[in-house]
C-alpha atoms as a PDB file:
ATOM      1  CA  UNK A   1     -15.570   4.397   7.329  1.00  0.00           C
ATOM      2  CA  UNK A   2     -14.566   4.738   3.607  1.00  0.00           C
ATOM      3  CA  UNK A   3     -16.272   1.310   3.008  1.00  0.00           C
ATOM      4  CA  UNK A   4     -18.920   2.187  -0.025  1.00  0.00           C
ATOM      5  CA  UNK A   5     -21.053  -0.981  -1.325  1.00  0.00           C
ATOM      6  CA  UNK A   6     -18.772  -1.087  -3.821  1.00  0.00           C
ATOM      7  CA  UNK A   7     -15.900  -2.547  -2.154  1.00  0.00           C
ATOM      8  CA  UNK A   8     -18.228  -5.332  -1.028  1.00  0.00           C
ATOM      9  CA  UNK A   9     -18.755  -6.373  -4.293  1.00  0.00           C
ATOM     10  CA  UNK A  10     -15.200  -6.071  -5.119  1.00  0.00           C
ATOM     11  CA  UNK A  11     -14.336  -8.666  -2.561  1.00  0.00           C
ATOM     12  CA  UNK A  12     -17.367 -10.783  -3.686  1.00  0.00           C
ATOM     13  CA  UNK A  13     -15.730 -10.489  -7.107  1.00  0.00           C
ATOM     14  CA  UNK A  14     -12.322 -11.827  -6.146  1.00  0.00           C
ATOM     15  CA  UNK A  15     -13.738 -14.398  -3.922  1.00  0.00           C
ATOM     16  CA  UNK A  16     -15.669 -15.493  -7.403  1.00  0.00           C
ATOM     17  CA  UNK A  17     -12.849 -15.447  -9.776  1.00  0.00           C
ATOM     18  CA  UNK A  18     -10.030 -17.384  -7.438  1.00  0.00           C
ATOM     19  CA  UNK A  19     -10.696 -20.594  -8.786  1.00  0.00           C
ATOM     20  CA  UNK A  20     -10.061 -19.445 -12.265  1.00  0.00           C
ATOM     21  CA  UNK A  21      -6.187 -18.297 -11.300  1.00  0.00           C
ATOM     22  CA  UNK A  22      -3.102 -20.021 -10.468  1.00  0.00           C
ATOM     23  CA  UNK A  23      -1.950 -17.379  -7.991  1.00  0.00           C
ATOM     24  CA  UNK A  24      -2.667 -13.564  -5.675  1.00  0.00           C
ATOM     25  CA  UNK A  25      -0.262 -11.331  -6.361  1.00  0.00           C
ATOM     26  CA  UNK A  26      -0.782  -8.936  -3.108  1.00  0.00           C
ATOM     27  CA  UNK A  27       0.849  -5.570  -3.897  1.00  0.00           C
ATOM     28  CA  UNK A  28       1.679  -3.739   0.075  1.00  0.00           C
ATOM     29  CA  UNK A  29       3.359  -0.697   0.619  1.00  0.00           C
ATOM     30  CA  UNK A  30       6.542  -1.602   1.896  1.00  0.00           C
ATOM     31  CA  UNK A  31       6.290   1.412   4.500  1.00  0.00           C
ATOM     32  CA  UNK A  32       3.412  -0.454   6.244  1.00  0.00           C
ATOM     33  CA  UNK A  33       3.987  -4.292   5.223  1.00  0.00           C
ATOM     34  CA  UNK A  34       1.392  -5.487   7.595  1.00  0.00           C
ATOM     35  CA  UNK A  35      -0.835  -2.828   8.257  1.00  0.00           C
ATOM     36  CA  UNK A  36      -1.193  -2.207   4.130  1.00  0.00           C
ATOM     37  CA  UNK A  37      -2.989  -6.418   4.017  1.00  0.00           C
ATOM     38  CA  UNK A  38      -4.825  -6.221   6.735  1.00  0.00           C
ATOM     39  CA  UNK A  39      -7.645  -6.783   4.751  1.00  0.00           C
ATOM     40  CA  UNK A  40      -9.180 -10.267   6.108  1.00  0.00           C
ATOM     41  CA  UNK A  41      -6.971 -11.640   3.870  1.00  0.00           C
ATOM     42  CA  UNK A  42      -6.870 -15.221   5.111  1.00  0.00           C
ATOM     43  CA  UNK A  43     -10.268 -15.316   4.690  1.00  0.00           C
ATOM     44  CA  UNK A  44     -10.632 -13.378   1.683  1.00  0.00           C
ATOM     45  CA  UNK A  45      -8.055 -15.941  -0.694  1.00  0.00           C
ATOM     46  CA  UNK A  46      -8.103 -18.919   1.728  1.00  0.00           C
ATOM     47  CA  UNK A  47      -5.367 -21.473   0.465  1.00  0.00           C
ATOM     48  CA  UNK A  48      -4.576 -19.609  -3.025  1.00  0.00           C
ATOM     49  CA  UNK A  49      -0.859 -19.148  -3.083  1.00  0.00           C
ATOM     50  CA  UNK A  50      -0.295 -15.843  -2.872  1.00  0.00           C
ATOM     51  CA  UNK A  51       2.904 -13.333  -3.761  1.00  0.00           C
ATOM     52  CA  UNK A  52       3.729 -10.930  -1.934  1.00  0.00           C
ATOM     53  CA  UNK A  53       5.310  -7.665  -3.441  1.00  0.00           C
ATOM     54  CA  UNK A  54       6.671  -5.082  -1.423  1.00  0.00           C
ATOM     55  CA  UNK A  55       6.173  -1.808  -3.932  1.00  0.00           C
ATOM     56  CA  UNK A  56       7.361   1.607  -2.632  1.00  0.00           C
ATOM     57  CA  UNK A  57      10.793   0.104  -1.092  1.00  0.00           C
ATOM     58  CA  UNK A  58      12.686   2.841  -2.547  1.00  0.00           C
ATOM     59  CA  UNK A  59      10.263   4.944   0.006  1.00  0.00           C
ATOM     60  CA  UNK A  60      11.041   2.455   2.841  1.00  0.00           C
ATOM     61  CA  UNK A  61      13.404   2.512   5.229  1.00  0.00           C
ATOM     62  CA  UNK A  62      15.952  -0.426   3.806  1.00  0.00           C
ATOM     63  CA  UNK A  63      17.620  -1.980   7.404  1.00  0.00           C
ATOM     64  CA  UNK A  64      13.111  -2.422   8.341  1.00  0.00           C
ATOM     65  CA  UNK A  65      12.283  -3.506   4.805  1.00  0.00           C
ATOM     66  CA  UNK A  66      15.096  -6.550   4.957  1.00  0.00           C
ATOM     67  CA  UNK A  67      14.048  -8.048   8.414  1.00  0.00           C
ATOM     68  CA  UNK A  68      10.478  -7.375   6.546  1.00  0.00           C
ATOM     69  CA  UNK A  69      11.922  -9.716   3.932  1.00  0.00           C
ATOM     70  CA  UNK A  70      12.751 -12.640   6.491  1.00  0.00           C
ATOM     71  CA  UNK A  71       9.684 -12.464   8.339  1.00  0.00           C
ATOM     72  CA  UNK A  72       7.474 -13.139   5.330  1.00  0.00           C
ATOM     73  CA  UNK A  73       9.836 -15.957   4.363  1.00  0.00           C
ATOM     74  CA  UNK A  74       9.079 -17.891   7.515  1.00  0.00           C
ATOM     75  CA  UNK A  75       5.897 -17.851   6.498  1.00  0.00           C
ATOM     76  CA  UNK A  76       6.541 -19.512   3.717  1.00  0.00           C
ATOM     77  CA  UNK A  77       5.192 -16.529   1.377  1.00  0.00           C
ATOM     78  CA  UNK A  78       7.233 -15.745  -1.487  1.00  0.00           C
ATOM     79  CA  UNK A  79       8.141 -12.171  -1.526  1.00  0.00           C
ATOM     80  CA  UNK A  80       9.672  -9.349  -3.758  1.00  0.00           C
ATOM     81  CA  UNK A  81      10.513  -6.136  -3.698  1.00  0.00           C
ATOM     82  CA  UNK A  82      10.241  -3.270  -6.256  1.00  0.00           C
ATOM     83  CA  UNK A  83       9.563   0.264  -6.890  1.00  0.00           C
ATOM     84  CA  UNK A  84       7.307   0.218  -9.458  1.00  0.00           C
ATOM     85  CA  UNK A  85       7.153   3.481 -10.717  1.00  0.00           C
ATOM     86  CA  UNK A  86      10.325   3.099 -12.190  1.00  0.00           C
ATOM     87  CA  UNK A  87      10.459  -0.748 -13.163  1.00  0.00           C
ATOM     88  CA  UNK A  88       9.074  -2.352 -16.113  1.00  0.00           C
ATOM     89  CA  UNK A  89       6.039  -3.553 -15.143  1.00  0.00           C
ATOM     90  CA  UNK A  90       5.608  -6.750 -17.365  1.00  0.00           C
ATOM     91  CA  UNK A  91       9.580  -7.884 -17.294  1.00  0.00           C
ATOM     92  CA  UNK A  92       9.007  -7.821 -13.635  1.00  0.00           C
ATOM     93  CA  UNK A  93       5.616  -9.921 -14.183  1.00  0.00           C
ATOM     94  CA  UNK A  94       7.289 -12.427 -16.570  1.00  0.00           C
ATOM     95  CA  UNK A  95      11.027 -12.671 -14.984  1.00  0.00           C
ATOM     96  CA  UNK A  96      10.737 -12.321 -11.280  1.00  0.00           C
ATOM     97  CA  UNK A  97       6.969 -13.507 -10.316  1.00  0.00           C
ATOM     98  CA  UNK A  98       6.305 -16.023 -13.344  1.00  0.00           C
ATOM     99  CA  UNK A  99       8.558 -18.396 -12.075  1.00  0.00           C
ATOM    100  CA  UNK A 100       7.392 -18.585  -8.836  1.00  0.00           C
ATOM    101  CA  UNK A 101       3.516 -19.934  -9.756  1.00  0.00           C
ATOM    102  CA  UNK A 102       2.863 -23.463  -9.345  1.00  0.00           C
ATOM    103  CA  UNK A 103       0.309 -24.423 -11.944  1.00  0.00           C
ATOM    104  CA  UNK A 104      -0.187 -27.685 -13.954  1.00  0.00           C
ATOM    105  CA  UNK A 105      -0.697 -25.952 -17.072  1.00  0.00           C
ATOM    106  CA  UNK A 106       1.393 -23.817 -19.682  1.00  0.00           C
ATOM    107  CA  UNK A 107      -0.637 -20.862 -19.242  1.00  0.00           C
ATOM    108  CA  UNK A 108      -0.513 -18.799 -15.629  1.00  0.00           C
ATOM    109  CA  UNK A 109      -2.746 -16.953 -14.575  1.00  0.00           C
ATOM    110  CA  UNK A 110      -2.947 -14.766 -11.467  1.00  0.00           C
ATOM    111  CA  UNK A 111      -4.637 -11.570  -9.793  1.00  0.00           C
ATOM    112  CA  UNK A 112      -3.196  -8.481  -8.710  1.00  0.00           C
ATOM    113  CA  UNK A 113      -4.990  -6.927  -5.388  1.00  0.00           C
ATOM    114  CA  UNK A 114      -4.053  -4.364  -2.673  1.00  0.00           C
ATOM    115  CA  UNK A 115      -5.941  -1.417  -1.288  1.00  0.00           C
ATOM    116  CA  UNK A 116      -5.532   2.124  -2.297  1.00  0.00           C
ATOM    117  CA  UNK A 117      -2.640   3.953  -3.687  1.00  0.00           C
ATOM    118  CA  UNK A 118       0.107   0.776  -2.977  1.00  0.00           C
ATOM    119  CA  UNK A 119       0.574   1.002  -6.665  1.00  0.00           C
ATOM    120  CA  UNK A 120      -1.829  -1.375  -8.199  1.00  0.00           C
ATOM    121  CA  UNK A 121      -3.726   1.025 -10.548  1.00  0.00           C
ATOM    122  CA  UNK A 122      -0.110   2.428 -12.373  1.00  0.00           C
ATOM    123  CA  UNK A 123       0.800  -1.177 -12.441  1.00  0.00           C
ATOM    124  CA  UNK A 124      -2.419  -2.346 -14.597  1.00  0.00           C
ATOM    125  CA  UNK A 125      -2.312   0.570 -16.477  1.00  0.00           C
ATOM    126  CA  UNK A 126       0.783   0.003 -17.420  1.00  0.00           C
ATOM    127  CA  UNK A 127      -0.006  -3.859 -18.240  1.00  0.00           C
ATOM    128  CA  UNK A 128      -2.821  -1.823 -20.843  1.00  0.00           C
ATOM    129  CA  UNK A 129       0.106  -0.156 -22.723  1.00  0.00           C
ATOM    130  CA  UNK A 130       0.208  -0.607 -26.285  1.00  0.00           C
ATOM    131  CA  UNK A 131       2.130  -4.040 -26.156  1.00  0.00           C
ATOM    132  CA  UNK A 132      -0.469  -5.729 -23.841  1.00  0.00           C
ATOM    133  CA  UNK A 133      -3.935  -7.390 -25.044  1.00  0.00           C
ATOM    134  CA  UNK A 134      -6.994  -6.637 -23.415  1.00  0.00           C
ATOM    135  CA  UNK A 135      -9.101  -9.723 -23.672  1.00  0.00           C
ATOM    136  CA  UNK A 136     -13.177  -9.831 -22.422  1.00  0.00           C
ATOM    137  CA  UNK A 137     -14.032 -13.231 -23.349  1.00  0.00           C
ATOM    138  CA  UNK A 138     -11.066 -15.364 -23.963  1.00  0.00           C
ATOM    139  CA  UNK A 139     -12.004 -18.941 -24.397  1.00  0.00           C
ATOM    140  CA  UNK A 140     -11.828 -21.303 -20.956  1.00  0.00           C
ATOM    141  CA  UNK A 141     -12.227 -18.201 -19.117  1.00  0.00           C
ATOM    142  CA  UNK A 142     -15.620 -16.751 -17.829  1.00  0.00           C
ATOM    143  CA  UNK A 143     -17.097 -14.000 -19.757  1.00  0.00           C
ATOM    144  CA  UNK A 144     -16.976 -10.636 -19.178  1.00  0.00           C
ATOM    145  CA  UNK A 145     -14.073 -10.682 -16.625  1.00  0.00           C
ATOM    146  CA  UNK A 146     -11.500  -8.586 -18.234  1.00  0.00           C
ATOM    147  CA  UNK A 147      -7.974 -10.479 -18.609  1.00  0.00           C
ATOM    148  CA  UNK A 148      -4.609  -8.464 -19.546  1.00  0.00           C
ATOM    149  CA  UNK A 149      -2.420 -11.006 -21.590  1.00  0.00           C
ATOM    150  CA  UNK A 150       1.372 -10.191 -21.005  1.00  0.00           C
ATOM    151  CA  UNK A 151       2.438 -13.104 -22.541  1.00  0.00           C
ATOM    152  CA  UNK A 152       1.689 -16.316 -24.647  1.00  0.00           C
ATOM    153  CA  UNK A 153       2.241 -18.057 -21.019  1.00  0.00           C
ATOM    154  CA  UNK A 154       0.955 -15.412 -18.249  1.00  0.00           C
ATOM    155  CA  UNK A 155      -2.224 -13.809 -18.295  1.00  0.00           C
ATOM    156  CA  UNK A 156      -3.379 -11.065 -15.463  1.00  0.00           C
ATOM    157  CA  UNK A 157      -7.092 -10.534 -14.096  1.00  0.00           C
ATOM    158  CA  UNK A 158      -7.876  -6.884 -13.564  1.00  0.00           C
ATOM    159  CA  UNK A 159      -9.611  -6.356 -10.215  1.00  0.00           C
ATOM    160  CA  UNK A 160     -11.277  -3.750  -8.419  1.00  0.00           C
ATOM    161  CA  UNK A 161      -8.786  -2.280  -5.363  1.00  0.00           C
ATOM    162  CA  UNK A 162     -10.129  -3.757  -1.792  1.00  0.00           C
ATOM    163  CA  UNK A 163     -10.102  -1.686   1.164  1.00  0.00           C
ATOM    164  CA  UNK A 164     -10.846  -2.294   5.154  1.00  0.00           C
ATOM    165  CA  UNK A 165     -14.841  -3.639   5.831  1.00  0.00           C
ATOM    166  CA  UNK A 166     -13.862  -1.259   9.493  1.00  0.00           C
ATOM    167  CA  UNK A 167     -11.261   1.272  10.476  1.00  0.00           C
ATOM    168  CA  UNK A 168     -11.535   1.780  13.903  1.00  0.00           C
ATOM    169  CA  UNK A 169      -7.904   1.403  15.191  1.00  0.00           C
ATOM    170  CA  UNK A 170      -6.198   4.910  15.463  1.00  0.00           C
ATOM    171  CA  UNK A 171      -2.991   3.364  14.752  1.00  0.00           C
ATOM    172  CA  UNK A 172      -4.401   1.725  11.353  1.00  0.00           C
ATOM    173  CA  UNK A 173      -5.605   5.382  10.370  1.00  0.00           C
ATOM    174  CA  UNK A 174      -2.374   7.061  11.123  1.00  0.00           C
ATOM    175  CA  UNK A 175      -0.283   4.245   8.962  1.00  0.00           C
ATOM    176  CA  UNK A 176      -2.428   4.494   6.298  1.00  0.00           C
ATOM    177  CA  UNK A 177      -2.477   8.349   6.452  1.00  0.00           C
ATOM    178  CA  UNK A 178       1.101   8.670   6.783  1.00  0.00           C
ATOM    179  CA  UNK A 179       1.257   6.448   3.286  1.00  0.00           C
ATOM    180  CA  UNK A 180      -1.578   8.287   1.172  1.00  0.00           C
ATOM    181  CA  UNK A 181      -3.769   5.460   1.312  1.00  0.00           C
ATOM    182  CA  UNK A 182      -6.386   7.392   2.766  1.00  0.00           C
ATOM    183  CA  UNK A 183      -8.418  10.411   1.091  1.00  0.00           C
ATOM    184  CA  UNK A 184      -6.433  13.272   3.254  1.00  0.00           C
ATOM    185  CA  UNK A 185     -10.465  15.243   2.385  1.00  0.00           C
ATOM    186  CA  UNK A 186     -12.120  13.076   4.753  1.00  0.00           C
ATOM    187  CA  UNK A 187      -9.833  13.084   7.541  1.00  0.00           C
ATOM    188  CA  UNK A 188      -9.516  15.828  10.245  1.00  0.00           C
ATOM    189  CA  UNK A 189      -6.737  16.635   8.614  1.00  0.00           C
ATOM    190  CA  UNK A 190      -5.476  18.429  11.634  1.00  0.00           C
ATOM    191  CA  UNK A 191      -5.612  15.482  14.241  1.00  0.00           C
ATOM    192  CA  UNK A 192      -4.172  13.324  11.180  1.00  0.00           C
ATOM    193  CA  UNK A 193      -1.003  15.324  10.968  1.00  0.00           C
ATOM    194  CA  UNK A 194      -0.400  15.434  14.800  1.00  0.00           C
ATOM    195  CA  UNK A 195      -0.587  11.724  14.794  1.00  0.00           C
ATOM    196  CA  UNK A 196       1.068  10.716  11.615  1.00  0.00           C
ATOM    197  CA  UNK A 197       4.180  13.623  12.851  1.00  0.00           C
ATOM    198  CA  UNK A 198       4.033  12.245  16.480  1.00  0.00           C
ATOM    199  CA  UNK A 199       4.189   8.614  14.904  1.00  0.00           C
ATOM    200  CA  UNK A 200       7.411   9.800  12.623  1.00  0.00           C
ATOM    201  CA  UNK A 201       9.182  11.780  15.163  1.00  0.00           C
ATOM    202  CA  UNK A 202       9.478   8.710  18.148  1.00  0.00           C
ATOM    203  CA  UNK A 203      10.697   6.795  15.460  1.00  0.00           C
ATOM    204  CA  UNK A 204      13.289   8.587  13.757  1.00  0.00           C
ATOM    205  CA  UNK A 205      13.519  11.927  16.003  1.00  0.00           C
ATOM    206  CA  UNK A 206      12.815  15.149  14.951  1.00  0.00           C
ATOM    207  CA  UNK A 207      15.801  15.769  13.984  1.00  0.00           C
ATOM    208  CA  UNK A 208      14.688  14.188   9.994  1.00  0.00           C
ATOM    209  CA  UNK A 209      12.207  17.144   9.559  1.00  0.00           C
ATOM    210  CA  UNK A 210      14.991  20.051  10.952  1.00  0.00           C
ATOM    211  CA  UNK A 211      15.420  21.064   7.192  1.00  0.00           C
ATOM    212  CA  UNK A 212      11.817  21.977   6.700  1.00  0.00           C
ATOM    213  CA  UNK A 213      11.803  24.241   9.590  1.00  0.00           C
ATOM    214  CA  UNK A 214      13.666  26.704  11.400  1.00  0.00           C
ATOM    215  CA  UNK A 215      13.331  25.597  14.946  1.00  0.00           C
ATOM    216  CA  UNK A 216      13.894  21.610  16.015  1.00  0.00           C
ATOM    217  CA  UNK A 217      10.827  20.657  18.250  1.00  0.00           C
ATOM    218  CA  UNK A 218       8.947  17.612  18.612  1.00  0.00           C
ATOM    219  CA  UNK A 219       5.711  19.653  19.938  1.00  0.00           C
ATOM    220  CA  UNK A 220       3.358  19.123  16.237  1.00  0.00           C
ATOM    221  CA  UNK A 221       1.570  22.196  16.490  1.00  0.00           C
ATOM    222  CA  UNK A 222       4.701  24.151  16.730  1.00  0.00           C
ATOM    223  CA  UNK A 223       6.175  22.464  14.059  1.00  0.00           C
ATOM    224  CA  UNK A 224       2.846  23.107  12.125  1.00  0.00           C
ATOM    225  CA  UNK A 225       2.795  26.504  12.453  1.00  0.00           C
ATOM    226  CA  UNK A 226       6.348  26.762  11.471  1.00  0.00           C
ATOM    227  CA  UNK A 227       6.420  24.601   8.587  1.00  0.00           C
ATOM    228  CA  UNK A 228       3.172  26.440   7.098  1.00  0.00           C
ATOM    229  CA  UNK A 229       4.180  29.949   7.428  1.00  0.00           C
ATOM    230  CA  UNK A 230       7.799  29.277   5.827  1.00  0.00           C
ATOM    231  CA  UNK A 231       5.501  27.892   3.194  1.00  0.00           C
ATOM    232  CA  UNK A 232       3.952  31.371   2.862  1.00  0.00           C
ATOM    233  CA  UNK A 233      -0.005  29.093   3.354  1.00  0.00           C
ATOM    234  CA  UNK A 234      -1.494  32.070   4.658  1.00  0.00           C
ATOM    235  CA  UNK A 235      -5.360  32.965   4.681  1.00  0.00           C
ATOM    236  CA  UNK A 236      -7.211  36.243   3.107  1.00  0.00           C
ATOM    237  CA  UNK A 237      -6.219  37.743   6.821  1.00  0.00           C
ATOM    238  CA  UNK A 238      -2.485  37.141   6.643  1.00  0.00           C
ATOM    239  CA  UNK A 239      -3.398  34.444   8.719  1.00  0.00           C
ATOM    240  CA  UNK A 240      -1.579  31.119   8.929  1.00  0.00           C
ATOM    241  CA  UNK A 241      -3.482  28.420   6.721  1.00  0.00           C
ATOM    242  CA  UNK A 242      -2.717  25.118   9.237  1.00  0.00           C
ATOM    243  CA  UNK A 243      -5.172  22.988   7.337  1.00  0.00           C
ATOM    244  CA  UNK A 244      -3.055  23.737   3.819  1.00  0.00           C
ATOM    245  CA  UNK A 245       0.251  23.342   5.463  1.00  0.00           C
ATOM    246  CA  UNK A 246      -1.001  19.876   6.963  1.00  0.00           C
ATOM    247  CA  UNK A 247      -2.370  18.812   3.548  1.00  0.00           C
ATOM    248  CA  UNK A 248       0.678  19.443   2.360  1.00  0.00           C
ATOM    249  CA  UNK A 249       3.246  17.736   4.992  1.00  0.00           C
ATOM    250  CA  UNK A 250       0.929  14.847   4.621  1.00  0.00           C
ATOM    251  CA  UNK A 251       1.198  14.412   1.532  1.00  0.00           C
ATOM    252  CA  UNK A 252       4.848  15.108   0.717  1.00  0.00           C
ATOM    253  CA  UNK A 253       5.695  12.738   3.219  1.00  0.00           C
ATOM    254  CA  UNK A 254       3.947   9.864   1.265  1.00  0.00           C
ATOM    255  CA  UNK A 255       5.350  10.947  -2.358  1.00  0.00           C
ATOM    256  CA  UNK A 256       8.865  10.061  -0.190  1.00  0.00           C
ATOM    257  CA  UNK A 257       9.699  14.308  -0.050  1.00  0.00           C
ATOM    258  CA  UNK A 258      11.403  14.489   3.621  1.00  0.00           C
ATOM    259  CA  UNK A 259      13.450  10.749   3.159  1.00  0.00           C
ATOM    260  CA  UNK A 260      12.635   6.729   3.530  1.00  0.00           C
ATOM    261  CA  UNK A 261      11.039   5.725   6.398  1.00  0.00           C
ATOM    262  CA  UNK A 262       9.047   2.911   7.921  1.00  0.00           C
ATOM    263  CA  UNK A 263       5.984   3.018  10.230  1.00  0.00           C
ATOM    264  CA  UNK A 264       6.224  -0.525  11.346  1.00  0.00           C
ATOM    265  CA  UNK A 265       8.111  -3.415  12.355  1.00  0.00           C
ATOM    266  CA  UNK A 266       8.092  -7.206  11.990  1.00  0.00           C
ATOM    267  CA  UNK A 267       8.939  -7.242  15.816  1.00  0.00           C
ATOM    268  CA  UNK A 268       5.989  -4.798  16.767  1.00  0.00           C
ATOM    269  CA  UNK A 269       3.461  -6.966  14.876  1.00  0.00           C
ATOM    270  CA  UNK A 270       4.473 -10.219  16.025  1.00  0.00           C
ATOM    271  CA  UNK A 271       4.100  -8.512  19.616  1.00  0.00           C
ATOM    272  CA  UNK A 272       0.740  -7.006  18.745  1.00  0.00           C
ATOM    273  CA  UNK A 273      -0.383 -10.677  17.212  1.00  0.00           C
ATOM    274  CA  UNK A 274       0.861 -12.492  20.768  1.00  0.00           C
ATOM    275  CA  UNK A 275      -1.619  -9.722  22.569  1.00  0.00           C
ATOM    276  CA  UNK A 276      -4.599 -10.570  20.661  1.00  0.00           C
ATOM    277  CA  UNK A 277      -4.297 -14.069  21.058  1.00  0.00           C
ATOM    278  CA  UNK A 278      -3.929 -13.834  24.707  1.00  0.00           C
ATOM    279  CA  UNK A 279      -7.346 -11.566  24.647  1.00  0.00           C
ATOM    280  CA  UNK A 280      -9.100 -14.289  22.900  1.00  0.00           C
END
C-alpha cells in the first residue's frame, strides 16, 4: 500500500550514498516518535550515526514529547527538538546538529531522511534559498548526487522521502493518518476518521473536541454528523456531506487546529517491542 517502485529506489539510493556522509539526520514527527521511523531503519543505515530530530513538537503534546526525549537518550541517539516551520533552518543545521557529527575531517557531511509530510521537503527547500549552493558534481563527491552546501564546513545530501515497504497494522495507518502522513484520497476516509477520533478521544477524552461541536459524545459518527453540519458541508440535497466534514477534521487535526497532542508513548512501545520478542 502506497509503496510505488519509486520508493525502492529511494532506499537503494540512500543505502548507496551512506558511505559518502558523516551522519543520518532522521527527521520524525514528534506526535508519533516511533511509529513516524518505522521504516526498517536498522537495516536501512546500519551503524551510520544517526540524529534524531523531533520536528512538529510545538504540535506535540510537551509532558509525552520529554519522556520521548529520555527514551531516545538511553539509546544512545542524539536527539533534538524543533518546529521547523518557524526556525531557521540552516542556524539550526550549523549550531545545534553540526556539533554533534563525529567525522575526521573539516568538512561534514550528512543526509536528511524521513517519510512523508514530517517536514523534510520545507526543510531542503529552505536549505535551496538564495544563501545556499546547489552543487551536482563537487569534487571528492560522486557525480550527479545533488549536495546543498550550508557552509564552508557542512554540506547536506538531498534525498528522496522513504516510506513503509508494507502497511498492514491498523494502528500504523491510524498514527500516520492522524499526522497527515498519509494521502487522506486513498483512505476510506470514513473508517480513517472513526479510528484516528476513537484513537484521540481514549487518550485525551472528548472533552478536547467539545468546542467544535454542540453536544459532548465519544460515539464518532455522532460527532461526525455534528461537526459537519455546523460546518454547513452539505450535498446538492441539503444533505450532510460526512466524507467533506471527515476530510476536513482529519486534516485540521494534523495542521495542530483542535490543540497538541500525542498518539504514542515511550511506555506503549517498549511494551509492544517486549510482545514481539516473546512471539519470536
Amino acid at each position: 500500500m502506497w509503496y510505488p517502485g519509486h520508493i525502492e529506489k529511494a532506499k537503494k539510493n540512500i543505502q548507496k550514498h551512506l558511505k559518502i556522509v558523516d551522519a543520518i539526520v532522521e527527521l520524525v514527527d514528534a506526535r508519533i516518535p516511533y511509529t513516524s521511523r518505522a521504516y526498517e531503519y536498522e537495516k536501512l543505515f546500519g551503524n551510520k550515526q544517526r540524529i534524531l530530530v523531533l520536528n512538529k513538537e510545538d504540535l506535540a503534546d510537551p509532558a509525552i514529547t520529554s519522556r520521548w526525549q529520555k527514551y531516545f537518550l538511553k539509546g544512545n541517539v542524539p536527539i533534538l527538538k524543533i518546529n521547523l516551520k518557524s526556525a531557521d533552518a540552516r542556524r539550526f543545521l550549523t549550531k545545534k546538529v553540526f556539533p554533534l557529527i563525529k567525522s575526521r575531517y573539516a568538512e561534514k557531511r550528512i543526509m536528511i531522511v524521513g517519510i512523508p509530510n514530517v517536514g523534510k521537503s520545507t526543510f531542503i527547500n529552505r536549505l535551496k534559498g538564495k544563501k545556499s549552493l546547489v552543487v551536482g558534481n563537487t569534487p571528492g563527491v560522486t557525480r550527479g548526487v545533488q549536495w546543498i552546501t550550508v557552509s564552508k564546513q557542512l554540506m547536506v545530501l538531498d534525498t528522496p522521502g522513504i516510506l513503509y515497504t508494507r502497511l498492514h497494522s491498523p494502528s500504523i495507518i491510524t498514527k500516520l493518518a492522524a499526522v497527515g502522513s498519509l494521502p487522506l484520497e486513498k483512505l476510506d476516509i470514513l473508517e480513517a476518521f472513526r479510528d484516528v477520533f476513537t484513537l484521540l478521544t481514549e487518550r485525551y477524552g472528548t472533552a478536547v473536541l467539545s468546542g467544535l461541536i454542540d453536544i459532548n459524545t465519544d460515539d464518532p459518527f455522532e460527532f461526525l454528523e455534528n461537526f459537519t453540519e455546523k460546518r454547513r458541508f452539505l450535498q446538492s440535497r441539503g444533505e450532510l456531506n460526512l466524507e467533506r466534514g471527515a476530510f476536513a477534521f482529519l486534516r485540521e487535526l494534523a495542521n495542530g487546529k483542535f490543540g497538541r497532542f500525542s498518539y504514542e508513548t515511550p511506555e506503549e512501545i517498549e511494551q509492544l517491542v517486549s510482545q514481539k520478542k516473546e512471539k519470536q
